[in-house]
PDB file of N, CA and C in Angstrom:
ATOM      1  N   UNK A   1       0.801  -1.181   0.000  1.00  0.00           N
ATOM      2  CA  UNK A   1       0.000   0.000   0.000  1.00  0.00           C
ATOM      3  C   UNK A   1       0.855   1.260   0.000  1.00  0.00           C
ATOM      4  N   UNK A   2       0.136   2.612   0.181  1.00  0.00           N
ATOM      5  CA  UNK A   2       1.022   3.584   0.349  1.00  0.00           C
ATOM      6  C   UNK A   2       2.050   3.568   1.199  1.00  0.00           C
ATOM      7  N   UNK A   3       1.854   2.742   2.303  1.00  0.00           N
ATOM      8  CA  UNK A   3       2.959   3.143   3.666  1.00  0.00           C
ATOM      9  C   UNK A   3       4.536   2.640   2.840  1.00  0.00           C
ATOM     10  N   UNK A   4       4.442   2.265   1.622  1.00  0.00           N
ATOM     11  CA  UNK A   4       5.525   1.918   1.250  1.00  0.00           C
ATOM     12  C   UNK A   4       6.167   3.329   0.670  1.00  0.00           C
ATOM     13  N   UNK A   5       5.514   4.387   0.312  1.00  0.00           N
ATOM     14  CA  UNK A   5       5.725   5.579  -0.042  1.00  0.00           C
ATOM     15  C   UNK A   5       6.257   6.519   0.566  1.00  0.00           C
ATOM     16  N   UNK A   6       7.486   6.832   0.863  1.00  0.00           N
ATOM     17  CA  UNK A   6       8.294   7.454   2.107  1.00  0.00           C
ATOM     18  C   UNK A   6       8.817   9.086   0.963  1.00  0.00           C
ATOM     19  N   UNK A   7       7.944   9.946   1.282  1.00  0.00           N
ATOM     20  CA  UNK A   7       8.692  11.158   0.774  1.00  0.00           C
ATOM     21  C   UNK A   7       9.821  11.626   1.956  1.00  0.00           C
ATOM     22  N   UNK A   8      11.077  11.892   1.875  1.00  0.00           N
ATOM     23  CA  UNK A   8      12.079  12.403   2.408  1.00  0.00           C
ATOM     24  C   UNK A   8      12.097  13.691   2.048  1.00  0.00           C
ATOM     25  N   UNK A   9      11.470  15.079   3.161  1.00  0.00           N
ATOM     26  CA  UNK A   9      12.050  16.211   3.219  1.00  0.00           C
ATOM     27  C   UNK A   9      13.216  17.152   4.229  1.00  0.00           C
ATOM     28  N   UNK A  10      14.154  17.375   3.995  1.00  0.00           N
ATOM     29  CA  UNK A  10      15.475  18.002   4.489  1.00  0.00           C
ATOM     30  C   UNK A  10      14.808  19.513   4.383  1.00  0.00           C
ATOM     31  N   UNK A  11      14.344  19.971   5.702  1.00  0.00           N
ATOM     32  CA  UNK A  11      13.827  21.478   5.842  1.00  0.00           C
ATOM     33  C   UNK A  11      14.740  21.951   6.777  1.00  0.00           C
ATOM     34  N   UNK A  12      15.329  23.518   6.614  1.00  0.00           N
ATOM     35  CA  UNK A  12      15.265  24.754   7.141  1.00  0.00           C
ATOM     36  C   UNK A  12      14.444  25.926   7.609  1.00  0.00           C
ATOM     37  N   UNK A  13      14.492  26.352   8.907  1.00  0.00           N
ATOM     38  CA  UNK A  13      13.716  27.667   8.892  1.00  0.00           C
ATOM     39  C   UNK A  13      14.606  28.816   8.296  1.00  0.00           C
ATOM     40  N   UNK A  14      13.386  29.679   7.717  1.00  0.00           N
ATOM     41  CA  UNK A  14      13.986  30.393   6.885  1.00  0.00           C
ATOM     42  C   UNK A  14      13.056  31.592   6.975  1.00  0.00           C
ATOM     43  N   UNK A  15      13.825  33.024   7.115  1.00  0.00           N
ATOM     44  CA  UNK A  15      12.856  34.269   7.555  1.00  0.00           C
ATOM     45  C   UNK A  15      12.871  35.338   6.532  1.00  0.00           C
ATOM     46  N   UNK A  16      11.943  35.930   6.231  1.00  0.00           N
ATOM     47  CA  UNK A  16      11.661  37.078   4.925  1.00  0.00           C
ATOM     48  C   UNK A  16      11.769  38.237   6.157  1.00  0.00           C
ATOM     49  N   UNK A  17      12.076  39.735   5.943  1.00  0.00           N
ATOM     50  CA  UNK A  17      11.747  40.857   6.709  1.00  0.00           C
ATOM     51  C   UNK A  17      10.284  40.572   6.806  1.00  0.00           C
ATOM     52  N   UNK A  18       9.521  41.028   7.410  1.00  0.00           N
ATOM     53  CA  UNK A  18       8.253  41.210   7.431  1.00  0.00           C
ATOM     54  C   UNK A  18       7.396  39.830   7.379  1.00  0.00           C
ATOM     55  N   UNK A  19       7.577  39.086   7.510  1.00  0.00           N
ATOM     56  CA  UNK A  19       6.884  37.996   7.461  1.00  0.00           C
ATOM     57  C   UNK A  19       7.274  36.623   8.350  1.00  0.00           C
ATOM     58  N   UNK A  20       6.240  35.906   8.643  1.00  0.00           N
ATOM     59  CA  UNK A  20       6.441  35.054   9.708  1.00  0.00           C
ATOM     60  C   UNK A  20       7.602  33.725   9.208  1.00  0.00           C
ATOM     61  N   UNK A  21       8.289  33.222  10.173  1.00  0.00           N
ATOM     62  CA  UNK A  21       9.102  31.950   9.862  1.00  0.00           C
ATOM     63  C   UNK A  21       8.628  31.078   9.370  1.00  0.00           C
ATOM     64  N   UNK A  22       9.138  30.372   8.295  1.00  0.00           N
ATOM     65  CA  UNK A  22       8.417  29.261   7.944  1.00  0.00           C
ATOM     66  C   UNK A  22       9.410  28.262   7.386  1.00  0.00           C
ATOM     67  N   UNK A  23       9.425  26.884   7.187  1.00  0.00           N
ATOM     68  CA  UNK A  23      10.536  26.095   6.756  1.00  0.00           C
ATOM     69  C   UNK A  23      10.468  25.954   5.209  1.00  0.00           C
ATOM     70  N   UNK A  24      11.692  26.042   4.510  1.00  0.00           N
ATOM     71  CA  UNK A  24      11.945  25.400   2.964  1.00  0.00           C
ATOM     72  C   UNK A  24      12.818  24.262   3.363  1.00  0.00           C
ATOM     73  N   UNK A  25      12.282  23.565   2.127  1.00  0.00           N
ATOM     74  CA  UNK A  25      13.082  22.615   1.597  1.00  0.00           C
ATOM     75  C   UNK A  25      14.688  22.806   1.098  1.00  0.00           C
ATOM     76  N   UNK A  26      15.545  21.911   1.700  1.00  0.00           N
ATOM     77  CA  UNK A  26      16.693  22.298   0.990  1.00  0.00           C
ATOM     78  C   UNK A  26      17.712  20.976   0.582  1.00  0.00           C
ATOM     79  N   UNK A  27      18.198  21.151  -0.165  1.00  0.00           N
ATOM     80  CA  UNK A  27      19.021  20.015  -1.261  1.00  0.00           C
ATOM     81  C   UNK A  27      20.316  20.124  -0.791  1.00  0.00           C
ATOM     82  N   UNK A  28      21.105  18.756  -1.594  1.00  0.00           N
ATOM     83  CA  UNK A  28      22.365  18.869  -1.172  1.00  0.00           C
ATOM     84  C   UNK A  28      22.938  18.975   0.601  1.00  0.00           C
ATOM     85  N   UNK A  29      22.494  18.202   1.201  1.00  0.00           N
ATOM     86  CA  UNK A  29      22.691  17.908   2.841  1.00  0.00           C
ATOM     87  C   UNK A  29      22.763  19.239   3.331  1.00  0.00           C
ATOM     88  N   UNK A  30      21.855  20.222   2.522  1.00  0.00           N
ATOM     89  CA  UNK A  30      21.046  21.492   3.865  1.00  0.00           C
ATOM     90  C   UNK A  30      22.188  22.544   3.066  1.00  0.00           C
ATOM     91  N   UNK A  31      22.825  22.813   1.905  1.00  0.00           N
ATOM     92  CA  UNK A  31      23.478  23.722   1.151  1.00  0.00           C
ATOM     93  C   UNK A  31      22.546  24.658   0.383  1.00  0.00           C
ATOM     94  N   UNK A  32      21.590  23.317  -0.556  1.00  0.00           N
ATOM     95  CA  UNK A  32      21.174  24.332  -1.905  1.00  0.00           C
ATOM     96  C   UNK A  32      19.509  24.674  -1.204  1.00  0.00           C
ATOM     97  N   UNK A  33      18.925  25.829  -1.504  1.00  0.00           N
ATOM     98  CA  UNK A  33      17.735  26.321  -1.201  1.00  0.00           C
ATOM     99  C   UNK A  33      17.044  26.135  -2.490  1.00  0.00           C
ATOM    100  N   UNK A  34      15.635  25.584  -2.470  1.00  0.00           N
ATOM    101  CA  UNK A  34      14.632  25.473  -3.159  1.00  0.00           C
ATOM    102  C   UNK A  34      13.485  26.014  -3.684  1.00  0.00           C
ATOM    103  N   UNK A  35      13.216  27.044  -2.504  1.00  0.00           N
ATOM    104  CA  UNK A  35      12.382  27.907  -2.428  1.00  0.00           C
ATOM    105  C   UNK A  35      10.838  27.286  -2.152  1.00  0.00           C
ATOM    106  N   UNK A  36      10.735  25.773  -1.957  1.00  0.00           N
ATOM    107  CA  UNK A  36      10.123  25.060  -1.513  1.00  0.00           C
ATOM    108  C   UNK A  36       9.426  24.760  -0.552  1.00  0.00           C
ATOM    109  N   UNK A  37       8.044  25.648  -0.039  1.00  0.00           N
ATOM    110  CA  UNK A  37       7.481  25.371   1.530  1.00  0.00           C
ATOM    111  C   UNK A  37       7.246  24.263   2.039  1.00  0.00           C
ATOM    112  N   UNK A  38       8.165  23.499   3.129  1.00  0.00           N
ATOM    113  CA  UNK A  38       8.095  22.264   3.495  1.00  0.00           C
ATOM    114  C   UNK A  38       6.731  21.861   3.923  1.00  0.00           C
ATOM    115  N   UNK A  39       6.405  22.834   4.538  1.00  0.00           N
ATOM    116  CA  UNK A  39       4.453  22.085   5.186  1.00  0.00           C
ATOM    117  C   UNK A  39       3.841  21.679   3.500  1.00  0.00           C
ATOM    118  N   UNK A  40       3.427  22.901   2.878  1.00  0.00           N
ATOM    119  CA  UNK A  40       3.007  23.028   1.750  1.00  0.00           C
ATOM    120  C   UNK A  40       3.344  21.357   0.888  1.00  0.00           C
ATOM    121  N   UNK A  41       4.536  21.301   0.652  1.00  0.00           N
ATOM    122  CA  UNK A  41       5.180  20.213  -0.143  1.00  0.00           C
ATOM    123  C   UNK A  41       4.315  18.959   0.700  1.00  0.00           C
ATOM    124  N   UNK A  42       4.879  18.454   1.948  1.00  0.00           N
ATOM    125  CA  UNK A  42       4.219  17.292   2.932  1.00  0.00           C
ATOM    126  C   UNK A  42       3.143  17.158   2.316  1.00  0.00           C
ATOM    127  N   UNK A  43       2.122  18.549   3.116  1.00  0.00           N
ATOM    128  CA  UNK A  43       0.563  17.730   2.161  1.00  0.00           C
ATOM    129  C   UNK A  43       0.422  17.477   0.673  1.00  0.00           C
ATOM    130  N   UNK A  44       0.958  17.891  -0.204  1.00  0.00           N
ATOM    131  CA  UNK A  44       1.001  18.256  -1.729  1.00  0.00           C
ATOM    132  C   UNK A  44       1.203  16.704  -1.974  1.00  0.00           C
ATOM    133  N   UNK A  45       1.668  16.138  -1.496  1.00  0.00           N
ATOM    134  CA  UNK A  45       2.623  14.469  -1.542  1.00  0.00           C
ATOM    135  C   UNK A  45       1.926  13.635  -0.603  1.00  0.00           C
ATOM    136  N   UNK A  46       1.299  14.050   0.451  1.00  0.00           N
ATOM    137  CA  UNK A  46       0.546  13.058   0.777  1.00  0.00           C
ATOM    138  C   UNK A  46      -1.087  13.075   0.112  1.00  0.00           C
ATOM    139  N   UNK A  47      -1.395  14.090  -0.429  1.00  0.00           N
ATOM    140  CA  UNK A  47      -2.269  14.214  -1.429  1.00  0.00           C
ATOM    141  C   UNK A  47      -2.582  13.312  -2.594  1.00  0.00           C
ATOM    142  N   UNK A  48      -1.263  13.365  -2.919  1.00  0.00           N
ATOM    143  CA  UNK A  48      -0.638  12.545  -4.334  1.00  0.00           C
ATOM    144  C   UNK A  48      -0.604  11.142  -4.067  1.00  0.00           C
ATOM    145  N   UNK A  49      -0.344  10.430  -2.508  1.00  0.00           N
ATOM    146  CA  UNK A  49       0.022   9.103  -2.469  1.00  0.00           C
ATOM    147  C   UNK A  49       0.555   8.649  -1.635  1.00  0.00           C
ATOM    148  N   UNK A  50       1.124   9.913  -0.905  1.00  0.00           N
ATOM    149  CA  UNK A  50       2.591   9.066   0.238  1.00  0.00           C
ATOM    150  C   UNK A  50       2.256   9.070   1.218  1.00  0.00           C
ATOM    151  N   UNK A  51       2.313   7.659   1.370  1.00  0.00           N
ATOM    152  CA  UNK A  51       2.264   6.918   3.435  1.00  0.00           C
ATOM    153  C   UNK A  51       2.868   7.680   3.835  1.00  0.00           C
ATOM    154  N   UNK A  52       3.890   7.811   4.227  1.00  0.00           N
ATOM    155  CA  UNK A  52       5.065   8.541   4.901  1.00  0.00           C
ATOM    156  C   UNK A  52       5.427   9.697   4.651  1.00  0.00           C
ATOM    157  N   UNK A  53       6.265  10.420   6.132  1.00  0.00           N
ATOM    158  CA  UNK A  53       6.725  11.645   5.393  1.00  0.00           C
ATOM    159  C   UNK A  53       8.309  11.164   6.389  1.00  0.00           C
ATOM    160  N   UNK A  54       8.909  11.322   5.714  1.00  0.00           N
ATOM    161  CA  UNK A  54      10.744  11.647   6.891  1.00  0.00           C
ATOM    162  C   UNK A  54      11.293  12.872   6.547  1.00  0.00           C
ATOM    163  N   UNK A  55      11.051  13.594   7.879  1.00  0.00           N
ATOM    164  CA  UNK A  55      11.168  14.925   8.042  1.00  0.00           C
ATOM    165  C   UNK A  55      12.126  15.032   8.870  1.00  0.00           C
ATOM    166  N   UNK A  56      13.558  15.733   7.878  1.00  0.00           N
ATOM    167  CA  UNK A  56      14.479  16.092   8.855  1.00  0.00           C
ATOM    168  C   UNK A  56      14.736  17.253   8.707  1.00  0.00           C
ATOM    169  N   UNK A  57      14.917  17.792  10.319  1.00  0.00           N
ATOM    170  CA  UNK A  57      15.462  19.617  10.263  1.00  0.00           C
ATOM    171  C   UNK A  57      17.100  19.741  10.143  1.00  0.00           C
ATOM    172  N   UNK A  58      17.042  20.589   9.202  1.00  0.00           N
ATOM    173  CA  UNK A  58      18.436  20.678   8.880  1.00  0.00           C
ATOM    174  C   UNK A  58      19.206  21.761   9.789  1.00  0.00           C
ATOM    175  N   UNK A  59      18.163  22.387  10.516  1.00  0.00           N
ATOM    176  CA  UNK A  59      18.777  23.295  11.030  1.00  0.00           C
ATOM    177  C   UNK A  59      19.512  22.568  12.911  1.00  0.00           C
ATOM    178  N   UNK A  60      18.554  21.316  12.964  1.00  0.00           N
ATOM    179  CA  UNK A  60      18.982  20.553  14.106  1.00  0.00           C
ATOM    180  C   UNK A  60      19.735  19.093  14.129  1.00  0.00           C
ATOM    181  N   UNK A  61      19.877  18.886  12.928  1.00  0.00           N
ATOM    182  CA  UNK A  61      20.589  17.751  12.411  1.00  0.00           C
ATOM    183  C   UNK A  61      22.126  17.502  13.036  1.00  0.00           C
ATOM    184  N   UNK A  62      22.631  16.481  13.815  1.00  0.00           N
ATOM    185  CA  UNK A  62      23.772  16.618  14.293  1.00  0.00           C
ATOM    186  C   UNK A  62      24.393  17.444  15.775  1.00  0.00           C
ATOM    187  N   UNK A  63      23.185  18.441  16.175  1.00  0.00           N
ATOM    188  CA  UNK A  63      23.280  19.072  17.148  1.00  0.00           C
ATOM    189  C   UNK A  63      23.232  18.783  18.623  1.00  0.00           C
ATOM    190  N   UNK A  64      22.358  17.476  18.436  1.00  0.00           N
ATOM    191  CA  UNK A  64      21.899  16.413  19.794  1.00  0.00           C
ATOM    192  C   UNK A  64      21.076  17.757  20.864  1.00  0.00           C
ATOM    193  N   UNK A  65      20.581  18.684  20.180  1.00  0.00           N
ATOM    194  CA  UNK A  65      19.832  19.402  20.962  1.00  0.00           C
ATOM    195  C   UNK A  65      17.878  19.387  20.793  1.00  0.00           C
ATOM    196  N   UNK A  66      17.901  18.235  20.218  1.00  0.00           N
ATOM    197  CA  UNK A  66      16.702  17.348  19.843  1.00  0.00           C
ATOM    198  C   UNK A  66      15.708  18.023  18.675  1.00  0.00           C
ATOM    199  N   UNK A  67      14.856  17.638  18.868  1.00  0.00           N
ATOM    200  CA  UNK A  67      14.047  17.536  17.192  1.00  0.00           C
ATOM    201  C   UNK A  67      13.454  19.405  17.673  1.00  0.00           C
ATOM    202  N   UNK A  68      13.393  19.480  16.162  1.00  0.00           N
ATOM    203  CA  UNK A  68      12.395  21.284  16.236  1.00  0.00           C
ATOM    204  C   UNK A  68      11.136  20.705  16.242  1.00  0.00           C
ATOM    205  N   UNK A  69      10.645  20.830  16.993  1.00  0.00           N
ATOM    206  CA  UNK A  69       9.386  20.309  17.475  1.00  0.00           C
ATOM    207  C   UNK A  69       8.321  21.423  16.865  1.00  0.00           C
ATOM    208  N   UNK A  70       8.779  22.664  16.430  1.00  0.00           N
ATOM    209  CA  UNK A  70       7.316  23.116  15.732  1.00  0.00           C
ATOM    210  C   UNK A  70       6.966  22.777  14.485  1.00  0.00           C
ATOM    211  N   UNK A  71       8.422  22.661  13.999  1.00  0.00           N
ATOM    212  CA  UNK A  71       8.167  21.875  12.350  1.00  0.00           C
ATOM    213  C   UNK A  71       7.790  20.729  12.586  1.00  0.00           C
ATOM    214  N   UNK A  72       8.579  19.722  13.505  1.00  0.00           N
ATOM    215  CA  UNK A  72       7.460  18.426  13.361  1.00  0.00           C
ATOM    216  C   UNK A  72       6.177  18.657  13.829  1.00  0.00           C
ATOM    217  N   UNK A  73       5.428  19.668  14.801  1.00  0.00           N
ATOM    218  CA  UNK A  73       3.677  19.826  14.623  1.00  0.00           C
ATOM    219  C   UNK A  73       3.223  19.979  13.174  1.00  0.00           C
ATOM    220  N   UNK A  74       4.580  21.214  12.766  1.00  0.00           N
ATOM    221  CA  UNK A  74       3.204  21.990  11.632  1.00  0.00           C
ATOM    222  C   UNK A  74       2.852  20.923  10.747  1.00  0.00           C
ATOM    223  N   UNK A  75       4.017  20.109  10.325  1.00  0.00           N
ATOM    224  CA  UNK A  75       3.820  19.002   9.157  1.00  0.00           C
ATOM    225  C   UNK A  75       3.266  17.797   9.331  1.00  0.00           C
ATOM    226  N   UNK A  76       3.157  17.380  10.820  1.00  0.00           N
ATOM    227  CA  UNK A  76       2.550  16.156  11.660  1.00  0.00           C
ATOM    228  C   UNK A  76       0.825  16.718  11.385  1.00  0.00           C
ATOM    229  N   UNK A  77       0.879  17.932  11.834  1.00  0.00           N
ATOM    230  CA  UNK A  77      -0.800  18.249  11.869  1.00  0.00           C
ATOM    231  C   UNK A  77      -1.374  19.078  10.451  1.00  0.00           C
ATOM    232  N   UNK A  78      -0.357  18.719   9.731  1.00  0.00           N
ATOM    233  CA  UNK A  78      -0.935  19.289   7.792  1.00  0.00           C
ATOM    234  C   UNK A  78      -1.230  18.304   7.023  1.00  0.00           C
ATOM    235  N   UNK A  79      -0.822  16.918   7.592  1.00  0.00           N
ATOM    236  CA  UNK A  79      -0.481  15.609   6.392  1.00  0.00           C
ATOM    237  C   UNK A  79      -1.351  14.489   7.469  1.00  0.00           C
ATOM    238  N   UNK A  80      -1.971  13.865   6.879  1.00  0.00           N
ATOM    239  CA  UNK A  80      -3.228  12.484   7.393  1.00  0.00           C
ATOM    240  C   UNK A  80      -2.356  11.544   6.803  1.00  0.00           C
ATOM    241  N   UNK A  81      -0.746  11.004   7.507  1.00  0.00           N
ATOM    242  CA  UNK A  81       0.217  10.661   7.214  1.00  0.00           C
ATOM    243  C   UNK A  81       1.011  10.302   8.355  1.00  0.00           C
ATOM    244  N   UNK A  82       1.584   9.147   8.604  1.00  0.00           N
ATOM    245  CA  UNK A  82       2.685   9.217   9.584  1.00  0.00           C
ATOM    246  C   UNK A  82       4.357  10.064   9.286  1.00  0.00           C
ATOM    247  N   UNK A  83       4.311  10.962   9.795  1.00  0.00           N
ATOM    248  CA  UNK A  83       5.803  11.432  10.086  1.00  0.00           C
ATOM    249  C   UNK A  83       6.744  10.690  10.639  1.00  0.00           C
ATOM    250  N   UNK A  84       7.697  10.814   9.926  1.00  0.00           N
ATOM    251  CA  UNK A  84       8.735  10.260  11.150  1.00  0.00           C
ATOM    252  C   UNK A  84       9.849  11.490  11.169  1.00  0.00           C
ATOM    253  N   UNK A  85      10.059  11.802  12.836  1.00  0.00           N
ATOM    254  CA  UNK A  85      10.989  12.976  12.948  1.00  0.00           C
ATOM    255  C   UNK A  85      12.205  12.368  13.052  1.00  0.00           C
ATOM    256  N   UNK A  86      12.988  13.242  12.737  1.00  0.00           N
ATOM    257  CA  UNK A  86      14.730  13.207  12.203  1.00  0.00           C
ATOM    258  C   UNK A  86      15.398  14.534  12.644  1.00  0.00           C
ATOM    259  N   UNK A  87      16.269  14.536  13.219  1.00  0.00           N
ATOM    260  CA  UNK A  87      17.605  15.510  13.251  1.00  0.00           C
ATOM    261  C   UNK A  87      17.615  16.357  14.654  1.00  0.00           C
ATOM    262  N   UNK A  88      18.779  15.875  15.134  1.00  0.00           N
ATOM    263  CA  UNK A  88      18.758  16.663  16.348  1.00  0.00           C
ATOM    264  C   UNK A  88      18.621  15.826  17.760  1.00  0.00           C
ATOM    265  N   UNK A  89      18.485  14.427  17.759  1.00  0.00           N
ATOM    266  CA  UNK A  89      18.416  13.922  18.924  1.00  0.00           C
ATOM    267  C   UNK A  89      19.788  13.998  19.625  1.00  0.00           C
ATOM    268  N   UNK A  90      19.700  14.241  21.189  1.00  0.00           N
ATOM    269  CA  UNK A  90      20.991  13.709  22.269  1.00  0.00           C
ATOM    270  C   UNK A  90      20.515  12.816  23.194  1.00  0.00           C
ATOM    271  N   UNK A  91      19.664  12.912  23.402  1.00  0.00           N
ATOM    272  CA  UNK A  91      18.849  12.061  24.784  1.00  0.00           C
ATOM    273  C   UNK A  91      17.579  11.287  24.308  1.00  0.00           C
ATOM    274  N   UNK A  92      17.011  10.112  25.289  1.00  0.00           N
ATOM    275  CA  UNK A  92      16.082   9.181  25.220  1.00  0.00           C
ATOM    276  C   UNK A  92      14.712  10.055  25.732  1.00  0.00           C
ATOM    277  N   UNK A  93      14.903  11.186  26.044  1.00  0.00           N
ATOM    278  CA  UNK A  93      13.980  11.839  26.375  1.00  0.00           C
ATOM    279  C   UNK A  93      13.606  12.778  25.102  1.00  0.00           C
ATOM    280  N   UNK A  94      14.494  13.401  24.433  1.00  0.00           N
ATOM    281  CA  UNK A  94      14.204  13.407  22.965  1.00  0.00           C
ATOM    282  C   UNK A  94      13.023  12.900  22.076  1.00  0.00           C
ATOM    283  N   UNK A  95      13.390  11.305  21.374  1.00  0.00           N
ATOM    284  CA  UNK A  95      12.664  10.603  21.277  1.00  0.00           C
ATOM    285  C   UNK A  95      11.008  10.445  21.597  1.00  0.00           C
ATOM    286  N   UNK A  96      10.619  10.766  23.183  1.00  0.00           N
ATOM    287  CA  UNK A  96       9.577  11.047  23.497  1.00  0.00           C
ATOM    288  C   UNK A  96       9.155  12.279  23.215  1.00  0.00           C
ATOM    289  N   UNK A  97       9.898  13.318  23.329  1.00  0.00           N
ATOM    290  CA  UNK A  97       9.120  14.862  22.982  1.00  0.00           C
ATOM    291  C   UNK A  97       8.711  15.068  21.648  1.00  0.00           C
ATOM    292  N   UNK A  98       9.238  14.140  20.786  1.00  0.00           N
ATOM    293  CA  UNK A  98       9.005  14.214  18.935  1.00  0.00           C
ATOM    294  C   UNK A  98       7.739  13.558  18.976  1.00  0.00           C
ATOM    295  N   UNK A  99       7.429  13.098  19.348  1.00  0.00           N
ATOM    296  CA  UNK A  99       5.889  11.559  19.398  1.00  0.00           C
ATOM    297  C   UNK A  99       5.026  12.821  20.413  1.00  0.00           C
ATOM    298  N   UNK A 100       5.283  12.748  21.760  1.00  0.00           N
ATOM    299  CA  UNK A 100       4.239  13.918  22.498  1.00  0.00           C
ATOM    300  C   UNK A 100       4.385  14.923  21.853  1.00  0.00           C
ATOM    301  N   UNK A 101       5.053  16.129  21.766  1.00  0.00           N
ATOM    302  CA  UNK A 101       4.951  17.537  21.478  1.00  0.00           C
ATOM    303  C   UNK A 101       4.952  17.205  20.150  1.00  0.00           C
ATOM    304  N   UNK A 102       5.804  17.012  19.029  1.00  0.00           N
ATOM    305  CA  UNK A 102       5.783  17.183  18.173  1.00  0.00           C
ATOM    306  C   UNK A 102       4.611  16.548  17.057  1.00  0.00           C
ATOM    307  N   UNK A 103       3.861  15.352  17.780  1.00  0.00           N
ATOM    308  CA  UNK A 103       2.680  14.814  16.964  1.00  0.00           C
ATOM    309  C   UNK A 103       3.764  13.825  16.106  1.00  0.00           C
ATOM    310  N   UNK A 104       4.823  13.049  15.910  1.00  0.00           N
ATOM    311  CA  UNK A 104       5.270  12.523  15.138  1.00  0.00           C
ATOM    312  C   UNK A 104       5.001  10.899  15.164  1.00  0.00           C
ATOM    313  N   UNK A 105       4.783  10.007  14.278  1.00  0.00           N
ATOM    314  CA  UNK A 105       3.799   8.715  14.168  1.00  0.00           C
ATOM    315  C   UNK A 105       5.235   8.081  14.615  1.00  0.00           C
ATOM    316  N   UNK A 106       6.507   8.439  14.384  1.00  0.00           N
ATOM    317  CA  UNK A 106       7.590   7.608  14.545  1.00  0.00           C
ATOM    318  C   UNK A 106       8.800   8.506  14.988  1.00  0.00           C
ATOM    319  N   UNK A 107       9.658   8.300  15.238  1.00  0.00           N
ATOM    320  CA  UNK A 107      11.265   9.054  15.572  1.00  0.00           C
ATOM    321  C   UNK A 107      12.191   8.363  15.134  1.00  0.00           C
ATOM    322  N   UNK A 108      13.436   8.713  14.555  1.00  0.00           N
ATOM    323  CA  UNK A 108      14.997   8.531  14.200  1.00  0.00           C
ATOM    324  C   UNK A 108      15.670   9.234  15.150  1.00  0.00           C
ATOM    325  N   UNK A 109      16.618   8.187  14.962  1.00  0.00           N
ATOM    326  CA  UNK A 109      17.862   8.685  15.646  1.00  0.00           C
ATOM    327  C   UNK A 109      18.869   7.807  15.475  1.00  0.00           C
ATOM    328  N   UNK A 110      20.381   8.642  14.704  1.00  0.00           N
ATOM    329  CA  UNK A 110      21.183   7.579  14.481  1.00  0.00           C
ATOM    330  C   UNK A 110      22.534   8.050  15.417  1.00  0.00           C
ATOM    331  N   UNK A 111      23.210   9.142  15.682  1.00  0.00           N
ATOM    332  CA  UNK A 111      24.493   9.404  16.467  1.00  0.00           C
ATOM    333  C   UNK A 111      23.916   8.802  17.645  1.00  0.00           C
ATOM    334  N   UNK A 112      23.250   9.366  18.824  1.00  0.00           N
ATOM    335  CA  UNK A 112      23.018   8.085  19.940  1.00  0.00           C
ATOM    336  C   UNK A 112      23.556   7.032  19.648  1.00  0.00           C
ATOM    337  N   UNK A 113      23.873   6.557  19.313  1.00  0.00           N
ATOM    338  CA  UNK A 113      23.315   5.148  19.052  1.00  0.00           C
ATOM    339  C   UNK A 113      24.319   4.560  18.223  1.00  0.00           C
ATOM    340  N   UNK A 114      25.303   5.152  17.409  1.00  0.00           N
ATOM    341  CA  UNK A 114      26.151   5.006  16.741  1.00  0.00           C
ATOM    342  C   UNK A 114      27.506   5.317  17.400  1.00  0.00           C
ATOM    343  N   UNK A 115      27.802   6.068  18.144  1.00  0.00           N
ATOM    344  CA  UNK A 115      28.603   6.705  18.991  1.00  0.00           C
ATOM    345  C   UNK A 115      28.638   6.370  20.312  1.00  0.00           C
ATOM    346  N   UNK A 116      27.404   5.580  21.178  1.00  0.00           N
ATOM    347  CA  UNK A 116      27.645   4.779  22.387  1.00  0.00           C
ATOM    348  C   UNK A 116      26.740   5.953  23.084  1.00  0.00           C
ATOM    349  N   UNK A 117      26.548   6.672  23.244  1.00  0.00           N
ATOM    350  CA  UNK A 117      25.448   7.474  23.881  1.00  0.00           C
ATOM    351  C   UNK A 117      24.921   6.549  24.766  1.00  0.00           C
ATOM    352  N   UNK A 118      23.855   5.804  24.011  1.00  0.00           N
ATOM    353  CA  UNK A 118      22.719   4.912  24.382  1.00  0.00           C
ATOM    354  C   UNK A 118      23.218   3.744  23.714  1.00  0.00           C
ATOM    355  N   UNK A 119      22.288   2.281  24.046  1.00  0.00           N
ATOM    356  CA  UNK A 119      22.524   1.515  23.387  1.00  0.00           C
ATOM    357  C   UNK A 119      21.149   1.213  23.075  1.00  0.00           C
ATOM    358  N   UNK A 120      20.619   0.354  22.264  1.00  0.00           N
ATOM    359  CA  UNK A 120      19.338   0.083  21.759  1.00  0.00           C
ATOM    360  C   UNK A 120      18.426   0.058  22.669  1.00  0.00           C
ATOM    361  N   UNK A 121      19.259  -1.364  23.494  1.00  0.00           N
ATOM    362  CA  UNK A 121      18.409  -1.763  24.511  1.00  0.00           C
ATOM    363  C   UNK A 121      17.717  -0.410  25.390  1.00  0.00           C
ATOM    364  N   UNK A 122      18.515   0.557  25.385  1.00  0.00           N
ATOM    365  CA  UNK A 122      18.273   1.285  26.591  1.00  0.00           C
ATOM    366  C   UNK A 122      16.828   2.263  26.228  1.00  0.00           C
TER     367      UNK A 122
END
């Protein structure tokens, strides 16, 4: 079925003078800008077909200061879709704030876990 349909978006927040924050899409591991509204895009694609969304913030990716939890709402509560949040975990408490606060159907996390942080089990 669809759940086999995993759109992968790599978003930034990104600010105009005068106008509110909002995330684009960006290419090339968070270099090239698209001009692409990440909420916008999510539903546009789950519209079209896709089970899934894997939503990683590029702006928290690697930071271990855990997921941007407003981008995973806005796109968790725009798309009739499981999310899975990405970028930014340090802690097992993490993990839980992406699923509670953030509305996310699933969580990633690979440095934990790769680096000895945590171990699976834990």
């Amino acid at each position: 079925g669809n759940q086999c349909i995993v759109v992968a978006i790599d978003a930034k927040k990104v600010s105009a003078a005068g106008e509110a924050d909002r995330w684009e899409i960006f290419t090339h591991g968070g270099r090239e800008k698209t001009g692409i509204d990440a909420v916008d895009f999510a539903a546009r694609m789950v519209d079209r077909g896709a089970g899934e969304i894997l939503l990683t913030s590029m702006d928290r990716d690697g930071t271990k200061a855990g997921y941007d939890i407003a981008l995973t709402r806005a796109v968790a509560d725009a798309v009739r879709a499981p999310v899975i949040a990405s970028g930014g975990v340090g802690t097992l408490d993490h993990l839980v704030e992406g699923i509670r606060d953030g509305h996310a159907g699933a969580v990633l996390a690979a440095s934990i876990f790769h680096f000895g942080t945590y171990s699976i089990a834990e």
